[in-house]
N, C-alpha and C. Protein backbone atom coordinates (compact mmCIF):
# COMPACT_ATOMS: atom_id res chain seq x y z
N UNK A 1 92.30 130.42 93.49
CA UNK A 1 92.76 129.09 93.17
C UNK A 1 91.82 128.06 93.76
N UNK A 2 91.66 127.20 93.16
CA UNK A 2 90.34 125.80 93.62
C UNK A 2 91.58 125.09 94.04
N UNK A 3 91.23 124.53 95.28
CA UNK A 3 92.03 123.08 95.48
C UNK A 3 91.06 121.90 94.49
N UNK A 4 92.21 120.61 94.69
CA UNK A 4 91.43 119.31 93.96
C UNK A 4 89.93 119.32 95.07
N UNK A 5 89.40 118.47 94.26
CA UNK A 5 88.37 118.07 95.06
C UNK A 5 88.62 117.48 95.96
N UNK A 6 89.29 115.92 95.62
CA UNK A 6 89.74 114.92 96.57
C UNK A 6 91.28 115.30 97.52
N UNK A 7 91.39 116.44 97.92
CA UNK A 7 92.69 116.91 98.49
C UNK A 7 92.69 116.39 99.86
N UNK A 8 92.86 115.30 100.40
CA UNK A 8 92.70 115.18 102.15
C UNK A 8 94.09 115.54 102.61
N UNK A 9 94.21 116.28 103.96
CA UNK A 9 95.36 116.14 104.58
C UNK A 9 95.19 115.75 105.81
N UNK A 10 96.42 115.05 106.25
CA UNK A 10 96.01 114.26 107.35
C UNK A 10 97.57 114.08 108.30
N UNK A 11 97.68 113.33 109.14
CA UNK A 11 99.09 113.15 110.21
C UNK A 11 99.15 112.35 109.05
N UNK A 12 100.73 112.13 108.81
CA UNK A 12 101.81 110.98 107.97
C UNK A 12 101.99 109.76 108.79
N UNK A 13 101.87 109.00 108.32
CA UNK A 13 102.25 107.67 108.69
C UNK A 13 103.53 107.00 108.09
N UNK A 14 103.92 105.93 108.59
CA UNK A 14 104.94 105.18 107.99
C UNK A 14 105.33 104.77 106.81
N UNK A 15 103.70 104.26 106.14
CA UNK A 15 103.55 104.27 104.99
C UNK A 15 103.87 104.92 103.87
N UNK A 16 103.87 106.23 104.19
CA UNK A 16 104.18 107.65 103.97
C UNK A 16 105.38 108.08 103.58
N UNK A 17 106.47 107.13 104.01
CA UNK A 17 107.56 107.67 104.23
C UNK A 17 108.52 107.97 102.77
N UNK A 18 108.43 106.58 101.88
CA UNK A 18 108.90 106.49 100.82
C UNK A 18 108.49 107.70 99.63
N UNK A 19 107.00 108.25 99.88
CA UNK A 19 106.67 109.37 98.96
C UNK A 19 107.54 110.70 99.46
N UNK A 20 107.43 110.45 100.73
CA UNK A 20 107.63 111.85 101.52
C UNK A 20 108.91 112.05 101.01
N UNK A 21 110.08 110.94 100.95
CA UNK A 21 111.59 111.03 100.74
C UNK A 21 111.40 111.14 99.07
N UNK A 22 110.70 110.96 98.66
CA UNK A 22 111.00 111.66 96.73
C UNK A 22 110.71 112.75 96.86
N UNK A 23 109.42 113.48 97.09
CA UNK A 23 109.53 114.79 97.41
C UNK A 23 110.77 115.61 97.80
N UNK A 24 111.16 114.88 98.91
CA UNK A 24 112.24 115.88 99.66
C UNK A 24 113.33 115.99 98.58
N UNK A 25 113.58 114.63 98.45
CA UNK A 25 115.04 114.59 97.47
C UNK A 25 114.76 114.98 96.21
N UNK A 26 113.95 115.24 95.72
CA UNK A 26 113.59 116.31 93.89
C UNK A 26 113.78 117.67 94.24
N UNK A 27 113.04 117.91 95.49
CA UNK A 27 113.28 119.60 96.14
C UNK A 27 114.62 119.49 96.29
N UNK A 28 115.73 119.39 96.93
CA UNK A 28 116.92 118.79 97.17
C UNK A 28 117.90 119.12 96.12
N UNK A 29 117.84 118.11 94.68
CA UNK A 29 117.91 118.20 94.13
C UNK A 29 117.81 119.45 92.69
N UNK A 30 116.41 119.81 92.66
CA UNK A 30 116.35 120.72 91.62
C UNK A 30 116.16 122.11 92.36
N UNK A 31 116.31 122.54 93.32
CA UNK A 31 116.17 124.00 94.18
C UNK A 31 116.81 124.15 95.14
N UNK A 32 116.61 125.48 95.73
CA UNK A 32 117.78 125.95 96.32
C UNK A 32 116.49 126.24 97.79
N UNK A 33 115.80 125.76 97.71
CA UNK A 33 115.32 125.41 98.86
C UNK A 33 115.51 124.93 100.08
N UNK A 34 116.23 124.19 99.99
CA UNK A 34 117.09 123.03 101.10
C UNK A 34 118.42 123.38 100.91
N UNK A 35 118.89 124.02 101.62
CA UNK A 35 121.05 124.44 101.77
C UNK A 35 121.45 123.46 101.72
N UNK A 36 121.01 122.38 101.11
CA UNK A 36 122.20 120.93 101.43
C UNK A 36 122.05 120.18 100.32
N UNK A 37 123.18 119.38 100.03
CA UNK A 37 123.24 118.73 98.61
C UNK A 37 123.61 116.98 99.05
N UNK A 38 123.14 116.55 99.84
CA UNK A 38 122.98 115.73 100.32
C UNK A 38 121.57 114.95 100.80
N UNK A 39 121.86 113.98 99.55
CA UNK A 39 120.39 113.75 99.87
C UNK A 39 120.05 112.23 100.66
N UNK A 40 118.62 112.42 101.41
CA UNK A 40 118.61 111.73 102.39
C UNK A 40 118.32 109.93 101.74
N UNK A 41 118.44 109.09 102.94
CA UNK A 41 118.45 107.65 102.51
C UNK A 41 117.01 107.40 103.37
N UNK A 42 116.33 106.03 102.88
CA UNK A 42 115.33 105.58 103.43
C UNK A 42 115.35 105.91 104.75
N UNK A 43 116.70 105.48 105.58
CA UNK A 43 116.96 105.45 106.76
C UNK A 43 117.19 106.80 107.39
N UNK A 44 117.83 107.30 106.97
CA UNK A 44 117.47 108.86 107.34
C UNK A 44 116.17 109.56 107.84
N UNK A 45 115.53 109.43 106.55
CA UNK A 45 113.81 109.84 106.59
C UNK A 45 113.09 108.60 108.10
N UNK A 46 113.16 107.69 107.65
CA UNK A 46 112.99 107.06 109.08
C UNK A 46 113.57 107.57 110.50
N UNK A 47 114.76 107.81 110.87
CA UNK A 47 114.75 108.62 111.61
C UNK A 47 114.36 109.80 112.21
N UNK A 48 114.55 110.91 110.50
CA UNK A 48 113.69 112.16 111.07
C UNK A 48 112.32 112.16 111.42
N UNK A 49 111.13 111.14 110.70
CA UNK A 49 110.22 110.94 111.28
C UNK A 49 110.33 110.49 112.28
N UNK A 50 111.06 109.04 112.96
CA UNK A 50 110.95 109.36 114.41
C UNK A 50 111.10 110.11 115.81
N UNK A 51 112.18 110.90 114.81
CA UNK A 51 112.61 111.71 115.82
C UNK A 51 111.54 113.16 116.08
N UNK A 52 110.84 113.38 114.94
CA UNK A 52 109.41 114.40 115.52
C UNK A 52 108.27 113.97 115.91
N UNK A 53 108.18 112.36 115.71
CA UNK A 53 107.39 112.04 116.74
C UNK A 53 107.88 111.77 117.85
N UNK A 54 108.83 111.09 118.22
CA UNK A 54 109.36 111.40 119.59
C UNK A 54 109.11 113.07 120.75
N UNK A 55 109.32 114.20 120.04
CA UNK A 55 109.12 115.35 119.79
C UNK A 55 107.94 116.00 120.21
N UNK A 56 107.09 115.13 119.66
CA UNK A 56 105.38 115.54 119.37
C UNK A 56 105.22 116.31 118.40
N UNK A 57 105.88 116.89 117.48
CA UNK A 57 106.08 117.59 116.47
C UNK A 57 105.15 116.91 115.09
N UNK A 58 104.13 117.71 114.82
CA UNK A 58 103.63 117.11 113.74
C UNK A 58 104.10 116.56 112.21
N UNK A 59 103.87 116.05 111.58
CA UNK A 59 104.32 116.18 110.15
C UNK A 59 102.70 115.54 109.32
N UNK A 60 102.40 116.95 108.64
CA UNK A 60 101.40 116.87 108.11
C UNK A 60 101.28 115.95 106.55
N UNK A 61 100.72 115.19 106.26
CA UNK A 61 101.00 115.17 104.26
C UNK A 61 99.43 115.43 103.74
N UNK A 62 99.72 116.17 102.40
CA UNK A 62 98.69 116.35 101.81
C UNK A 62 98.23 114.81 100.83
N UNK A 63 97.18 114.72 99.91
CA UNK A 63 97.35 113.30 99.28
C UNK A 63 95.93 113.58 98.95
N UNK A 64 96.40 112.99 96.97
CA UNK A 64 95.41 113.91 95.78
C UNK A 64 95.19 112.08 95.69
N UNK A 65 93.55 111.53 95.84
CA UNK A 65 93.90 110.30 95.51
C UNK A 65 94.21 109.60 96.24
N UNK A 66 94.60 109.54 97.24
CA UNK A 66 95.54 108.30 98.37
C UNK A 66 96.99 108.74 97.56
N UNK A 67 97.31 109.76 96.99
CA UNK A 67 99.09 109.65 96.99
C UNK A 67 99.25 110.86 97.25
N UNK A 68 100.51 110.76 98.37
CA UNK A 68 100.99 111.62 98.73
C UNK A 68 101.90 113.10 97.54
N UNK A 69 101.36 113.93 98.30
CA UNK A 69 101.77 114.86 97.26
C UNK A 69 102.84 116.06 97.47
N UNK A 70 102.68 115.83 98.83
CA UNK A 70 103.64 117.35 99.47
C UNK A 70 102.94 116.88 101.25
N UNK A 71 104.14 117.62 101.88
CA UNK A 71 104.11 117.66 103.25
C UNK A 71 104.63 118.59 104.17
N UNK A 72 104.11 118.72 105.20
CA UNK A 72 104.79 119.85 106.01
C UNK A 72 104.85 119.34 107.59
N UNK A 73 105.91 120.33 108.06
CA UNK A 73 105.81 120.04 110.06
C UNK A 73 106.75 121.06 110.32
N UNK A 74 106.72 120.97 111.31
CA UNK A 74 108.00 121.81 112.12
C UNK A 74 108.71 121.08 113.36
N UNK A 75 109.64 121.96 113.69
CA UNK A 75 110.68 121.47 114.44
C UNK A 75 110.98 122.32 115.45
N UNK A 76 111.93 122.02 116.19
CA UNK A 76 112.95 123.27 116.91
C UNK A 76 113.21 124.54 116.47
N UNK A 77 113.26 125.67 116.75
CA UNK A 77 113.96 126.38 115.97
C UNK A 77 114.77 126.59 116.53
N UNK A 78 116.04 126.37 117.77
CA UNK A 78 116.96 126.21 118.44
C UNK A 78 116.29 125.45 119.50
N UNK A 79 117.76 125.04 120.12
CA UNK A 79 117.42 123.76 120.84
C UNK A 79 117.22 124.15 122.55
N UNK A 80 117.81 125.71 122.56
CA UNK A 80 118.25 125.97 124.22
C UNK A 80 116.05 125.76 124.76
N UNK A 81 116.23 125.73 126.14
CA UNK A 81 114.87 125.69 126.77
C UNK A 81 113.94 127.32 126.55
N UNK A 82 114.58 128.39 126.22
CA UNK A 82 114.61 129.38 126.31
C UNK A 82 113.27 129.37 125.03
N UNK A 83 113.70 128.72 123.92
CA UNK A 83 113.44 128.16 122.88
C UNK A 83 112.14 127.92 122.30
N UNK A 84 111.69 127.15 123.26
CA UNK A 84 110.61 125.84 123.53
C UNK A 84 109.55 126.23 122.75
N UNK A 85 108.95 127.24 123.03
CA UNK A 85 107.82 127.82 122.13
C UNK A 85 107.33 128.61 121.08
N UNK A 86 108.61 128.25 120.24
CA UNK A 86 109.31 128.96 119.09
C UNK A 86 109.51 127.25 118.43
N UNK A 87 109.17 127.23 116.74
CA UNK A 87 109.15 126.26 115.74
C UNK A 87 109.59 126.58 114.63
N UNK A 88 110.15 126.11 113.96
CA UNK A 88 110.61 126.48 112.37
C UNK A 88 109.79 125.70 111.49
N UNK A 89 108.91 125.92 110.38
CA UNK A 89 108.30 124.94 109.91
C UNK A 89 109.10 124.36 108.31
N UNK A 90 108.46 123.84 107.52
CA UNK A 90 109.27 123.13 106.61
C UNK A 90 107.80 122.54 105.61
N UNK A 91 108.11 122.98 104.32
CA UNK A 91 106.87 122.38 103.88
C UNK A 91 107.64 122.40 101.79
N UNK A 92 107.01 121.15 101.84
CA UNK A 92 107.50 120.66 100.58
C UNK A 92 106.51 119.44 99.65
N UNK A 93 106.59 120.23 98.49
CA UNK A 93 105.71 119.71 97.40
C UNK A 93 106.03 118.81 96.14
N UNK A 94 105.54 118.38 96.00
CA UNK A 94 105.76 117.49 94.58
C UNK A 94 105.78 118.27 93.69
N UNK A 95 106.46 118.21 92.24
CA UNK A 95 106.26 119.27 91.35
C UNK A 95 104.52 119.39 90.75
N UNK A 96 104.06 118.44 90.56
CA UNK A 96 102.39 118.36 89.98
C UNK A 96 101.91 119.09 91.26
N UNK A 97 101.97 119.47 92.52
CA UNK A 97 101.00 119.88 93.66
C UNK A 97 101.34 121.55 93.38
N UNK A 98 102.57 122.08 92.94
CA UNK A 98 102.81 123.42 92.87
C UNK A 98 101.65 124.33 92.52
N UNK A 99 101.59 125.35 93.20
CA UNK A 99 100.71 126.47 92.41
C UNK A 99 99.36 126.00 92.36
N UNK A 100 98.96 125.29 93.24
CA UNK A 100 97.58 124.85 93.29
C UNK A 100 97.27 125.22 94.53
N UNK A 101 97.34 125.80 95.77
CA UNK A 101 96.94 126.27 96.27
C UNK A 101 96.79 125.03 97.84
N UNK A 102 97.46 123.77 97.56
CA UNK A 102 97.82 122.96 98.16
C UNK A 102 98.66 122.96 99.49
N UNK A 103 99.68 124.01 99.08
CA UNK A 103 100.78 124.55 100.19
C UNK A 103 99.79 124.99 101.29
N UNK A 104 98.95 126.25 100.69
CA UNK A 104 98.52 126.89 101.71
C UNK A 104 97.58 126.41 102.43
N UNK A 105 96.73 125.25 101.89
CA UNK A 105 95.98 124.35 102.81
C UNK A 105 96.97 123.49 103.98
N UNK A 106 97.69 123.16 103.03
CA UNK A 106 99.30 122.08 104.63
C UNK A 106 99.58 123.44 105.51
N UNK A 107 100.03 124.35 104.97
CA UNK A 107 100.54 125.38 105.92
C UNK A 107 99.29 126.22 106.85
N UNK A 108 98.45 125.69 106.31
CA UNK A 108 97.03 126.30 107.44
C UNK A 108 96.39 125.77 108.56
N UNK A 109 97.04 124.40 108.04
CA UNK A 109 96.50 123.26 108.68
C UNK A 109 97.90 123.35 110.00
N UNK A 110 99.22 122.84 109.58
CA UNK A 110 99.99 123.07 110.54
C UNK A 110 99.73 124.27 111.67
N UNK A 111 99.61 125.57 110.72
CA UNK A 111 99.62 126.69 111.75
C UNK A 111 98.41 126.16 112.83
N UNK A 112 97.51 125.94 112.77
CA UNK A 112 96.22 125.00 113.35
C UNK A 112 96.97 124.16 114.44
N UNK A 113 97.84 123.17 113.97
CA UNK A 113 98.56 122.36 115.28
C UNK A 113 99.36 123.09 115.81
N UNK A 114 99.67 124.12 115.54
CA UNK A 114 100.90 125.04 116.53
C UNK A 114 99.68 125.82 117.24
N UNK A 115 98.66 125.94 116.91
CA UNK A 115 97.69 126.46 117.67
C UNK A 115 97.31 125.81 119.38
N UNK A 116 97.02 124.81 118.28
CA UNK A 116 96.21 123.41 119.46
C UNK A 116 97.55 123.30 120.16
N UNK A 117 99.05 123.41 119.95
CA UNK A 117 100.31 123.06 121.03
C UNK A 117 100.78 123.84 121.94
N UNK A 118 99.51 125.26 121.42
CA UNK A 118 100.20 126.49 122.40
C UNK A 118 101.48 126.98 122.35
N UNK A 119 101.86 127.05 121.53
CA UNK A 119 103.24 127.63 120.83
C UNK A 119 102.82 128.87 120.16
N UNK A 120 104.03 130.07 120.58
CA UNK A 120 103.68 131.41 120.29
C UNK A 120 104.07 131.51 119.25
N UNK A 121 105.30 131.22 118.38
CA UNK A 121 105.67 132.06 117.21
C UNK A 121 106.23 130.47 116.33
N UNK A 122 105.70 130.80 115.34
CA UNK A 122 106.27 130.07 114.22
C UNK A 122 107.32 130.77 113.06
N UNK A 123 108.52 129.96 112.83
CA UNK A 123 109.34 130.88 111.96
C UNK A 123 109.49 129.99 110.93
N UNK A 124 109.91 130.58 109.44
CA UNK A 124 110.21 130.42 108.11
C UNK A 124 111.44 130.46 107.56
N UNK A 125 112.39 129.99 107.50
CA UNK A 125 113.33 130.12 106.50
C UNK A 125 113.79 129.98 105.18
N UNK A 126 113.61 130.95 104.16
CA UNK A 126 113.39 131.07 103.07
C UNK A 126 114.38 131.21 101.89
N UNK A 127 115.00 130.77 101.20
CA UNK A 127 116.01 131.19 100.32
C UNK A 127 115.39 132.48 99.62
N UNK A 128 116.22 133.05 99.72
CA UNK A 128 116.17 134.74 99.20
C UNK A 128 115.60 135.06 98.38
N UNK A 129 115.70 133.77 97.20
CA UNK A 129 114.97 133.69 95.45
C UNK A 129 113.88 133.34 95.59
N UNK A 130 113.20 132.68 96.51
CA UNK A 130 111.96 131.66 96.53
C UNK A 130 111.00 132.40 96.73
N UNK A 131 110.38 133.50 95.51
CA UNK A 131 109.27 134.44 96.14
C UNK A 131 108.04 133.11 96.36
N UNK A 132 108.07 132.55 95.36
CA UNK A 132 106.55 131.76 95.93
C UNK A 132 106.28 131.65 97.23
N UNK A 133 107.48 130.76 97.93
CA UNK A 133 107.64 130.64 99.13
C UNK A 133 107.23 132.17 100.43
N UNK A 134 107.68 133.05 99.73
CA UNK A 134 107.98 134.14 100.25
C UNK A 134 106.15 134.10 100.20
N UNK A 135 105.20 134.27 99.32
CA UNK A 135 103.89 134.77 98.79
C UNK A 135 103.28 133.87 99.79
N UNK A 136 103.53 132.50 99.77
CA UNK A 136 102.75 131.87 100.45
C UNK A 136 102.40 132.06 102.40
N UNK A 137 103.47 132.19 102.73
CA UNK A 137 103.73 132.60 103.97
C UNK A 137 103.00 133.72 104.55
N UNK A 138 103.16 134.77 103.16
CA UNK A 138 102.93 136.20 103.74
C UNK A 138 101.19 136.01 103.77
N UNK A 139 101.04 135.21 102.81
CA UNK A 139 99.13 135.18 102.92
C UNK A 139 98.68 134.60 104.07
N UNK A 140 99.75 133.50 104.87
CA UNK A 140 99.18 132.82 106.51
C UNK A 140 99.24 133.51 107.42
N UNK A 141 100.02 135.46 106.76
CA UNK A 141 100.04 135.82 108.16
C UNK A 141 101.43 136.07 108.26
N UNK A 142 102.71 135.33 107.67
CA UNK A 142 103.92 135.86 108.42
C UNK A 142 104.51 136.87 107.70
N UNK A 143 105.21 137.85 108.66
CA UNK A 143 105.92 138.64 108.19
C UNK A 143 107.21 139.04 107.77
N UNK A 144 107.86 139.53 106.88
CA UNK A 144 109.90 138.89 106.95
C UNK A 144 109.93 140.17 108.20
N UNK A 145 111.26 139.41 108.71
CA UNK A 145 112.12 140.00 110.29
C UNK A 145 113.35 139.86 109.77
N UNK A 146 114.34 139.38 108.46
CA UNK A 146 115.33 139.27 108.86
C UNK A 146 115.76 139.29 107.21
N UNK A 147 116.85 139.43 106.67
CA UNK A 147 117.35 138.67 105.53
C UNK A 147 119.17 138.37 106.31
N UNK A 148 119.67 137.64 106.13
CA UNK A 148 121.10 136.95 106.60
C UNK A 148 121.68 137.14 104.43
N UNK A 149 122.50 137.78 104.37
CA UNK A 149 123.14 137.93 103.30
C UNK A 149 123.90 136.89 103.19
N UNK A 150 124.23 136.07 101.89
CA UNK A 150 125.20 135.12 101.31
C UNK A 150 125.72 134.16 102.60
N UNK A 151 124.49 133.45 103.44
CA UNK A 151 124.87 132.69 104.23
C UNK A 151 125.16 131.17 103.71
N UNK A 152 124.25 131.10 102.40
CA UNK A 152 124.03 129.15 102.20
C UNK A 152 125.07 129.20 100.75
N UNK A 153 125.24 128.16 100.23
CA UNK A 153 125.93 128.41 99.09
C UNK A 153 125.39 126.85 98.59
N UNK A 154 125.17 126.79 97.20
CA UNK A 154 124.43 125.52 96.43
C UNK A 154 124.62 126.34 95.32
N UNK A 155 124.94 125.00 94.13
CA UNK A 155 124.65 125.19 92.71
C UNK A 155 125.59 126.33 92.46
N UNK A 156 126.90 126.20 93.16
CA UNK A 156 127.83 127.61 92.60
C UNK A 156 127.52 128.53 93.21
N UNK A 157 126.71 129.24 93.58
CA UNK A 157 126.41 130.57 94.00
C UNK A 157 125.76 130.70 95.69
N UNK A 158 126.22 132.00 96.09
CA UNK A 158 125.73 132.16 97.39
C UNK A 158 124.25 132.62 98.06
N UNK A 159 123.87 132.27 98.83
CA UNK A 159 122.01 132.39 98.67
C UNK A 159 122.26 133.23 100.18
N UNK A 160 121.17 133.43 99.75
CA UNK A 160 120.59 134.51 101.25
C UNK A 160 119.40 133.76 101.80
N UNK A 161 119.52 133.79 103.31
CA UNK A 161 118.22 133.35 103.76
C UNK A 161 117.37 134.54 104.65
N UNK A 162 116.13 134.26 104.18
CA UNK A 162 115.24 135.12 104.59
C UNK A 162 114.45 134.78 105.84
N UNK A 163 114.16 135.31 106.84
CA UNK A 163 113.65 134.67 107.93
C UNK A 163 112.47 135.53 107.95
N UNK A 164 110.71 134.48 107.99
CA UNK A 164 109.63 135.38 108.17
C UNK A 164 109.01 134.30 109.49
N UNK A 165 108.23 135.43 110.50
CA UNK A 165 107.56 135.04 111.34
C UNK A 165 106.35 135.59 111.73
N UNK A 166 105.93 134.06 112.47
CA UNK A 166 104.28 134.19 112.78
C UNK A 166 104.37 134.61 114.21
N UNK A 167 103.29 135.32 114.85
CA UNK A 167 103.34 135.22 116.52
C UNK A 167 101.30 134.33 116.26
N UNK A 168 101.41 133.47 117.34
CA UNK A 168 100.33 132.85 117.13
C UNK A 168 99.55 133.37 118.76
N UNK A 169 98.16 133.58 118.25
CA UNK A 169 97.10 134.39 119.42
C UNK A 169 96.76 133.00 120.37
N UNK A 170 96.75 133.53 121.33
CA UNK A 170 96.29 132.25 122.35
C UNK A 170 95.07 132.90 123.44
């Protein structure tokens, strides 16, 4: 797969925010990607960005052109101290960025800042159906550890989540 030519990815800014929240809310919306049918408000997305920068938690965006196209970061993956060096990441595309090979540049790039943060393991949570998701991951390296049977439920039916993880070399 060729990426665009002009593909930069870079830290998200504020500016950022309004693309970043259509993305989220179309994913949201048309997939079973996100367990929740609730979709977020300007103010929301303002928060969660502040709250991973507060964090130090990156949030990467890709951007074909100067427009944002898809983005990724991670978070907590539980909150106890025990925790700390363990991340869940999160990465989401515009429908035009799909299948271009875009993901795996954001998700290469993140794994890169979990590098530079000294954090050992990065984890994935995957809806059960989402092989892409599943394909993309497995090419950065992670492996599935888990499937949780008929935990999420959206769109009528019950989903399984798949859990794949990275251990990162230091």
């Amino acid at each position: 797969m060729q990426l665009p030519v002009k593909l930069e990815i870079r830290d998200a800014e504020v500016a950022d925010l309004d693309a970043m929240l259509a993305i989220y809310n179309e994913v949201l919306a048309t997939s079973t990607s996100i367990f929740s049918d609730i979709a977020r408000t300007p103010a929301d997305q303002r928060a969660w960005f502040d709250e991973r920068r507060k964090l130090d938690r990156p949030i990467l965006v890709a951007c074909l052109d100067g427009a944002v196209i898809g983005y990724a970061t991670y978070g907590p993956f539980r909150t106890w101290p025990g925790y700390r060096h363990t991340v869940e990441n999160s990465i989401y595309l515009a429908p035009s960025a799909r299948g271009q090979g875009i993901g795996t540049s954001l998700l290469g790039a993140l794994l890169q800042r979990a590098q530079q943060q000294r954090l050992h393991a990065v984890i994935a949570g995957i809806d059960g159906d989402n092989l892409s998701s599943m394909r993309l991951h497995e090419k950065l390296g992670f492996t599935k550890v888990a499937q949780l049977k008929e935990v999420g439920r959206k769109f009528d039916r019950w989903l399984d989540l798949v859990f794949y993880q990275r251990l990162l070399e230091h």
